[in-house]
N, C-alpha and C. Protein backbone atom coordinates (compact mmCIF):
# COMPACT_ATOMS: atom_id res chain seq x y z
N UNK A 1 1.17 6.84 -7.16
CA UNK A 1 -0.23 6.89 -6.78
C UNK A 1 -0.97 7.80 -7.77
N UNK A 2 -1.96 7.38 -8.11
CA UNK A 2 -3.03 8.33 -8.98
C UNK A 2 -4.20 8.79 -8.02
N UNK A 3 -4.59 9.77 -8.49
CA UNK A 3 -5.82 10.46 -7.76
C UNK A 3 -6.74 9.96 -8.65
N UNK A 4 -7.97 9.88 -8.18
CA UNK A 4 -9.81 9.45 -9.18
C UNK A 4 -10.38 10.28 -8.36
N UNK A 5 -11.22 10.75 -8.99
CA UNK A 5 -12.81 11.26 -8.68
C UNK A 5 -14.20 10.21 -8.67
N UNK A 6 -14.37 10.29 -7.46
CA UNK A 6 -15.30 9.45 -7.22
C UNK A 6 -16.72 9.80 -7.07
N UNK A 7 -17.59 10.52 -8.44
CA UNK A 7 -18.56 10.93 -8.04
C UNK A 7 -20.11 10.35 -8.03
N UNK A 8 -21.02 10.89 -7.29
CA UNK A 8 -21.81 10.60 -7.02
C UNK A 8 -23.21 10.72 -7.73
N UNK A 9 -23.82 10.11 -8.34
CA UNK A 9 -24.69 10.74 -8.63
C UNK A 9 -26.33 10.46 -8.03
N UNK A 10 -27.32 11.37 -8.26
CA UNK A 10 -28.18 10.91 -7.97
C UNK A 10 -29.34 11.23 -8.74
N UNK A 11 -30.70 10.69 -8.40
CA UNK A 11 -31.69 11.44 -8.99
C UNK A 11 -32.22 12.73 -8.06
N UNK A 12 -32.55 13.77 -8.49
CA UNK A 12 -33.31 14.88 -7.65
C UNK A 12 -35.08 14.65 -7.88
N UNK A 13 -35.14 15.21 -6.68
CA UNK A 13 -36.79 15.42 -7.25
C UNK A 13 -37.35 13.74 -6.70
N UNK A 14 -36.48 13.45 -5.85
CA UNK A 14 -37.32 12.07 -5.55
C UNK A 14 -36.28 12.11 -4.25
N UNK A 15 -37.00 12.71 -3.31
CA UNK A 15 -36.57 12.46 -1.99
C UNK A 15 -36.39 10.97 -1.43
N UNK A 16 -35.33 10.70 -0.76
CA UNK A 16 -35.82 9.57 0.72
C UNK A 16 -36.71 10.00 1.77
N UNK A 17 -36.83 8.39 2.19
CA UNK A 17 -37.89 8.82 3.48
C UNK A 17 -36.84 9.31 4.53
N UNK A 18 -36.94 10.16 5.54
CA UNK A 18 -35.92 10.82 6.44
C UNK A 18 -35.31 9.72 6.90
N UNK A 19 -35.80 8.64 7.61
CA UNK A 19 -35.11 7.43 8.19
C UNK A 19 -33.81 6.71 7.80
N UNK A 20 -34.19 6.51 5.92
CA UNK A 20 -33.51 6.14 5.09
C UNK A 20 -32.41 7.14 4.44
N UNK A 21 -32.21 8.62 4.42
CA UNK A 21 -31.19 9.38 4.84
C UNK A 21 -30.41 9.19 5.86
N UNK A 22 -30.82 9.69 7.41
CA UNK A 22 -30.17 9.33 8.64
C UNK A 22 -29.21 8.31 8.49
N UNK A 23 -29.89 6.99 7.73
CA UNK A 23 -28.86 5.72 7.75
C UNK A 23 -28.08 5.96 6.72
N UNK A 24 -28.27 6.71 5.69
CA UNK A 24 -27.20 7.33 4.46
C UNK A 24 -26.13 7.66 4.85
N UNK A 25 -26.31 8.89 5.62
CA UNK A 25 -25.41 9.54 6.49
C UNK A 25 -24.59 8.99 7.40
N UNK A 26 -25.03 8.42 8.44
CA UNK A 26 -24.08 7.41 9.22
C UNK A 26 -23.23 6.72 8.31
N UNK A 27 -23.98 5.77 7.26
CA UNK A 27 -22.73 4.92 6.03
C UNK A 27 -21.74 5.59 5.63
N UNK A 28 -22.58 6.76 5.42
CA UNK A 28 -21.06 7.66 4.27
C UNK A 28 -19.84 8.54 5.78
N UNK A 29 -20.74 8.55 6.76
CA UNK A 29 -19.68 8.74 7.68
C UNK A 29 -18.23 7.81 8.20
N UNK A 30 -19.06 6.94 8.21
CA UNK A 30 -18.29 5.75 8.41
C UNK A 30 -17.40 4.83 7.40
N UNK A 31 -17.59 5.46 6.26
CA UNK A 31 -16.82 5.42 4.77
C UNK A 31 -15.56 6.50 4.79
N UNK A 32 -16.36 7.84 5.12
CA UNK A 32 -15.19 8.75 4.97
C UNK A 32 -14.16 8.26 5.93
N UNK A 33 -14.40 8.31 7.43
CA UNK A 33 -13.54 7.44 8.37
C UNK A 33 -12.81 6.59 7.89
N UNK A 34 -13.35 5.68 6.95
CA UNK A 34 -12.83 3.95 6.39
C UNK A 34 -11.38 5.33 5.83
N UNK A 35 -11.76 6.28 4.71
CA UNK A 35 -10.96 6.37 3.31
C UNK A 35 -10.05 7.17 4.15
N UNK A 36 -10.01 7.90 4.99
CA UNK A 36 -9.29 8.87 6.03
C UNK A 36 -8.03 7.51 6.78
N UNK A 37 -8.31 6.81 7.27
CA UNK A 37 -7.58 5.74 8.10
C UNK A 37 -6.82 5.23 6.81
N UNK A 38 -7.09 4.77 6.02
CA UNK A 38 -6.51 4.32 4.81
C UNK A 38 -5.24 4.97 4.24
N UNK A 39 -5.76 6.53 4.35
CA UNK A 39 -4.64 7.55 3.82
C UNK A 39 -5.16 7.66 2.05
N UNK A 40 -5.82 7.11 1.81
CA UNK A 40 -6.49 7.23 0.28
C UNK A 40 -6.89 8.53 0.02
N UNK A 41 -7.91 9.37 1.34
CA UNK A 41 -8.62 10.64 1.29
C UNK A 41 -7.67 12.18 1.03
N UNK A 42 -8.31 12.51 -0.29
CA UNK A 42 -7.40 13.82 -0.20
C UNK A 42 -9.02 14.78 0.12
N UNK A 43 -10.16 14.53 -0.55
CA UNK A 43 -11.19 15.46 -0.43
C UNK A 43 -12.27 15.40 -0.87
N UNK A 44 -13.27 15.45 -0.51
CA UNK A 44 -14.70 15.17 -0.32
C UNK A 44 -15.81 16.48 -0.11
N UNK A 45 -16.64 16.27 -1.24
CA UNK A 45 -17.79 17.45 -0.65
C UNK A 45 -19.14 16.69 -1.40
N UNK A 46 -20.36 17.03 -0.52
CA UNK A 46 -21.33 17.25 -1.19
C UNK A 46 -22.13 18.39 -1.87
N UNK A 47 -22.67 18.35 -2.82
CA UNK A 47 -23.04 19.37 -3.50
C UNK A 47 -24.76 20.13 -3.37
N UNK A 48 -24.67 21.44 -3.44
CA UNK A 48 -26.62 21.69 -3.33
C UNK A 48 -27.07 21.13 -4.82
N UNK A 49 -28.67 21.36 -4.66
CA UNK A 49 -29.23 20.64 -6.34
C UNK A 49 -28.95 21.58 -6.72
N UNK A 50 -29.15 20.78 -8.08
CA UNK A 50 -28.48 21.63 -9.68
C UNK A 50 -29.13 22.82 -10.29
N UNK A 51 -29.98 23.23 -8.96
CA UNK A 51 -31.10 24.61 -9.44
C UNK A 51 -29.91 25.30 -8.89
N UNK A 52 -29.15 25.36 -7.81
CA UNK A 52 -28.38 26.06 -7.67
C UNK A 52 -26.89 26.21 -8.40
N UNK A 53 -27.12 25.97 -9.30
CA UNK A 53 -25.63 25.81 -10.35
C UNK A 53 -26.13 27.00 -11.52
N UNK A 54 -25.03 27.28 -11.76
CA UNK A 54 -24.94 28.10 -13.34
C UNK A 54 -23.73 27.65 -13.93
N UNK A 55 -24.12 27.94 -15.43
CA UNK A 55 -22.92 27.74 -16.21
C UNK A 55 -22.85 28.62 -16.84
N UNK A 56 -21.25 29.01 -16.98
CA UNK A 56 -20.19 29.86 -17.55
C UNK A 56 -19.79 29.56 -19.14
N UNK A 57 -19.88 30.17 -19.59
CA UNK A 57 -19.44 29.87 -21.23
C UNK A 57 -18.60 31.22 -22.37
N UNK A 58 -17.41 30.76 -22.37
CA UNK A 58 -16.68 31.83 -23.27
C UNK A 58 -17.29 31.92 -24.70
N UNK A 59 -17.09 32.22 -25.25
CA UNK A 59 -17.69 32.55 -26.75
C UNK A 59 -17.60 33.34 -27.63
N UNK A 60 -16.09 33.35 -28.14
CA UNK A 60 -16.60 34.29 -29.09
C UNK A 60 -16.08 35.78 -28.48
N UNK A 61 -15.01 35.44 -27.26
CA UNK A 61 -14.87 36.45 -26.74
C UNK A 61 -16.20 37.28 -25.82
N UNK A 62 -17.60 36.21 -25.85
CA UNK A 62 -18.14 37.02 -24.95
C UNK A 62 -18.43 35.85 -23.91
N UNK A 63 -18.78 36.08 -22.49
CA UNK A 63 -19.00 34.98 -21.47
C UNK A 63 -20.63 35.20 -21.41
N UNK A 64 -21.14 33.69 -21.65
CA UNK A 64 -22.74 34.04 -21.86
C UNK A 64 -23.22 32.37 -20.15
N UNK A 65 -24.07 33.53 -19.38
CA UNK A 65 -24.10 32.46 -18.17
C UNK A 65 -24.97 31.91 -18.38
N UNK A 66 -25.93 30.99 -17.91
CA UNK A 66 -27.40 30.29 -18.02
C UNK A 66 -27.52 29.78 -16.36
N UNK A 67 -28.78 29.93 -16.06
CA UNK A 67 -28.94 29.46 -14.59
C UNK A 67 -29.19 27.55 -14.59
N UNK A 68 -28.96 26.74 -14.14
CA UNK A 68 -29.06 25.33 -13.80
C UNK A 68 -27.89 24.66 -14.10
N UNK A 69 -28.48 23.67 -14.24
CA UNK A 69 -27.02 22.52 -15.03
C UNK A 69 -26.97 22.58 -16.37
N UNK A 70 -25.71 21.81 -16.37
CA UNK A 70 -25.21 21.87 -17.48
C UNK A 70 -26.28 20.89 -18.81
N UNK A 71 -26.04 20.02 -18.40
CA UNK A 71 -27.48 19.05 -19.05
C UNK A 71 -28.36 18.59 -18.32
N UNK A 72 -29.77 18.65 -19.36
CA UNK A 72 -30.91 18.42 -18.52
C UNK A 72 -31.22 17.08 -18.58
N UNK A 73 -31.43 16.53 -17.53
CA UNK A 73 -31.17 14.94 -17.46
C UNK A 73 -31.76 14.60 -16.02
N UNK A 74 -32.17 13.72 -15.48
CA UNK A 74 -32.99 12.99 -14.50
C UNK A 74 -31.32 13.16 -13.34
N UNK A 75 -30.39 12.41 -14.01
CA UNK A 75 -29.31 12.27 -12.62
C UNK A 75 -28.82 13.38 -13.01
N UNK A 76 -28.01 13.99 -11.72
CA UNK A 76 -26.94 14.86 -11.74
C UNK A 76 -26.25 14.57 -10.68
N UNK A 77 -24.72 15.32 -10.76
CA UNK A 77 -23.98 15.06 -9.48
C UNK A 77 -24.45 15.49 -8.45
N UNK A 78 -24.22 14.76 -7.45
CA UNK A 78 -24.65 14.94 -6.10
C UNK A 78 -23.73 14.97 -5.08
N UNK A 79 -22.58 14.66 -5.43
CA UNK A 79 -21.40 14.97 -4.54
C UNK A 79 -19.84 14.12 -4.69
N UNK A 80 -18.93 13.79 -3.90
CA UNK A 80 -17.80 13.58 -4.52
C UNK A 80 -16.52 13.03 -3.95
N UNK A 81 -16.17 12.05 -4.02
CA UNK A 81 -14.72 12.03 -3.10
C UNK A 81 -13.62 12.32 -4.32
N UNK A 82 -12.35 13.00 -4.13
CA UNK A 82 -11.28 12.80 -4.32
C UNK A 82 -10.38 11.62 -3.59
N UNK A 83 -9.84 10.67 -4.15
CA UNK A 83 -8.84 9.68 -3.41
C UNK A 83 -7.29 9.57 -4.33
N UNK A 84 -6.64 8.84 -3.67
CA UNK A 84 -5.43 8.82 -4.26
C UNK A 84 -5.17 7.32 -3.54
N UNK A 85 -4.97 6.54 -5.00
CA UNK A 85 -4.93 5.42 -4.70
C UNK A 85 -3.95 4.29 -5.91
N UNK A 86 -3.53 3.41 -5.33
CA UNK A 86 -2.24 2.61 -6.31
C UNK A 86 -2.77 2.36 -7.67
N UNK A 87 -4.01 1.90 -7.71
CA UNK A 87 -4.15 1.27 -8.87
C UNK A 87 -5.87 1.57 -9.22
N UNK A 88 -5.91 1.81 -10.45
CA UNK A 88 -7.75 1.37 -10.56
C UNK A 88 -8.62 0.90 -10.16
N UNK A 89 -7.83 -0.71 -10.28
CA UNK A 89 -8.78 -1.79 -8.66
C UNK A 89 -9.11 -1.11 -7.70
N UNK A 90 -8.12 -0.47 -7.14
CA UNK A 90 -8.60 0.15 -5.18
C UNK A 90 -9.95 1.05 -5.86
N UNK A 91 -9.26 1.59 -6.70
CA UNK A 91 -10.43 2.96 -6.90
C UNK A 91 -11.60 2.69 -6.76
N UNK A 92 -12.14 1.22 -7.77
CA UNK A 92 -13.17 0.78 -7.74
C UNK A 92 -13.87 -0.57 -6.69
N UNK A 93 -12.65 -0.75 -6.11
CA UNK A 93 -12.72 -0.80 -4.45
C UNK A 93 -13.82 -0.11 -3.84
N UNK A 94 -13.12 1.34 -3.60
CA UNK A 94 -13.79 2.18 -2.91
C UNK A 94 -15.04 2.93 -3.58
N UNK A 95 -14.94 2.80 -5.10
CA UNK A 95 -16.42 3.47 -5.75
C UNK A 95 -17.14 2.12 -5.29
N UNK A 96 -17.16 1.50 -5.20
CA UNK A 96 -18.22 0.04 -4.47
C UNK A 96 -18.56 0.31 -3.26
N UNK A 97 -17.94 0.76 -2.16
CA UNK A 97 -18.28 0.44 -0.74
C UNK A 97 -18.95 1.82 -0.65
N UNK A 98 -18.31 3.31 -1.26
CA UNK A 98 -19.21 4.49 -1.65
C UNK A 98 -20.49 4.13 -2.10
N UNK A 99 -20.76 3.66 -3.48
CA UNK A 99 -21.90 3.22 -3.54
C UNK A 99 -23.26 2.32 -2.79
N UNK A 100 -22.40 1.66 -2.19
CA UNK A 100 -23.20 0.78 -0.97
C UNK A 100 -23.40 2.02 -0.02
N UNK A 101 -22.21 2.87 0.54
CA UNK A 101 -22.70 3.94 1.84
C UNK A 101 -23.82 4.95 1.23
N UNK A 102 -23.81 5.32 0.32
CA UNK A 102 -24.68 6.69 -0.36
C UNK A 102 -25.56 6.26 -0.63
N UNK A 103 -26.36 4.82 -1.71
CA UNK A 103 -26.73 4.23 -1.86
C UNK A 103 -27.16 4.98 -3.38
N UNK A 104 -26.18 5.38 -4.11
CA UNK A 104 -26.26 5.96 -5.22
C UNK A 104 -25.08 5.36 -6.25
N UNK A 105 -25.25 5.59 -7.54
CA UNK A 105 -23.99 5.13 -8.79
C UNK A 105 -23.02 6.11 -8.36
N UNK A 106 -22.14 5.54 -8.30
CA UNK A 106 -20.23 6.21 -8.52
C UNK A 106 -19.53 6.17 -9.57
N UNK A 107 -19.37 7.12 -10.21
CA UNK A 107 -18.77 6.85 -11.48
C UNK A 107 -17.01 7.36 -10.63
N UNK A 108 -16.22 6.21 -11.38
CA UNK A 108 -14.62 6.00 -11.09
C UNK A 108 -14.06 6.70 -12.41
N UNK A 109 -13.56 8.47 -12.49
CA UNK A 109 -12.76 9.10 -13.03
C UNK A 109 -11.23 9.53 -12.99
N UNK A 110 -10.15 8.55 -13.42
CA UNK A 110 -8.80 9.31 -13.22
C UNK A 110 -8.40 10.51 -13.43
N UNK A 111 -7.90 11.82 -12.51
CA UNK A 111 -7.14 12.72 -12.95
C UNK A 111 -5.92 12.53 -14.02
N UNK A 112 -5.98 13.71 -14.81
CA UNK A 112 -4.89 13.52 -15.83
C UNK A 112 -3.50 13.68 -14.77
N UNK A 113 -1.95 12.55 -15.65
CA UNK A 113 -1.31 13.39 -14.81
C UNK A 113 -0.73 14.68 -14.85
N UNK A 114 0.41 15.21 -13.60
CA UNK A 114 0.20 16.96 -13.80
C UNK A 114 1.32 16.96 -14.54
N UNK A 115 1.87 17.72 -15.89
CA UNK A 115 2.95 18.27 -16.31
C UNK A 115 4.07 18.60 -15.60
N UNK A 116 4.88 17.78 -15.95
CA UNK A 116 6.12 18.51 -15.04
C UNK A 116 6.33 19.90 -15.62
N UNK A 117 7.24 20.76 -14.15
CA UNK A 117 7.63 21.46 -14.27
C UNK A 117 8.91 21.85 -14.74
């Protein structure tokens, strides 16, 4: 089994109407449920906006921070499943039915595998 990252992205700065959240929410509830029953789910979070992010940077031997994201760009991540799943197909299986529940792009990322010990 391989693990993917299934993340989310979205645009900020362009709210839904509350209604059209509420029904967000229920989908992606009822998704996580789907990926949980499955046994696919290792872990899932959503994220605050990207005003609340900083980045960390070594350099030179010195660590220099900056407040926001990393690049300035219209989408940013917005949140995330971890799954563990047989093959690519499933992955993008489930980045499809994610995308339908969130109603946002999923980008389908494999973890490297881990080094044996």
């Amino acid at each position: 089994m391989t693990q993917y990252l299934l993340a989310v992205h979205i645009r900020e700065g362009e709210p839904a109407p509350e209604e059209q959240m509420q029904q967000a929410y229920k989908a992606v509830d009822a998704y996580n449920q789907e990926l949980r029953k499955s046994g696919a789910w290792v872990f899932a979070g959503g994220l605050e906006p990207s005003q609340a992010s900083s980045v960390v940077r070594a350099q030179g031997g010195q660590v220099v921070t900056t407040d926001g994201p990393f690049a300035e760009t219209k989408e940013q991540l917005g949140g995330f499943w971890i799954i563990d799943v047989g093959s690519r197909d499933a992955a993008m299986d489930w980045a499809a039915r994610g995308s339908a529940a969130c109603g946002g792009p999923v980008e389908v990322r494999p973890f490297q595998p881990n080094p044996e010990p």
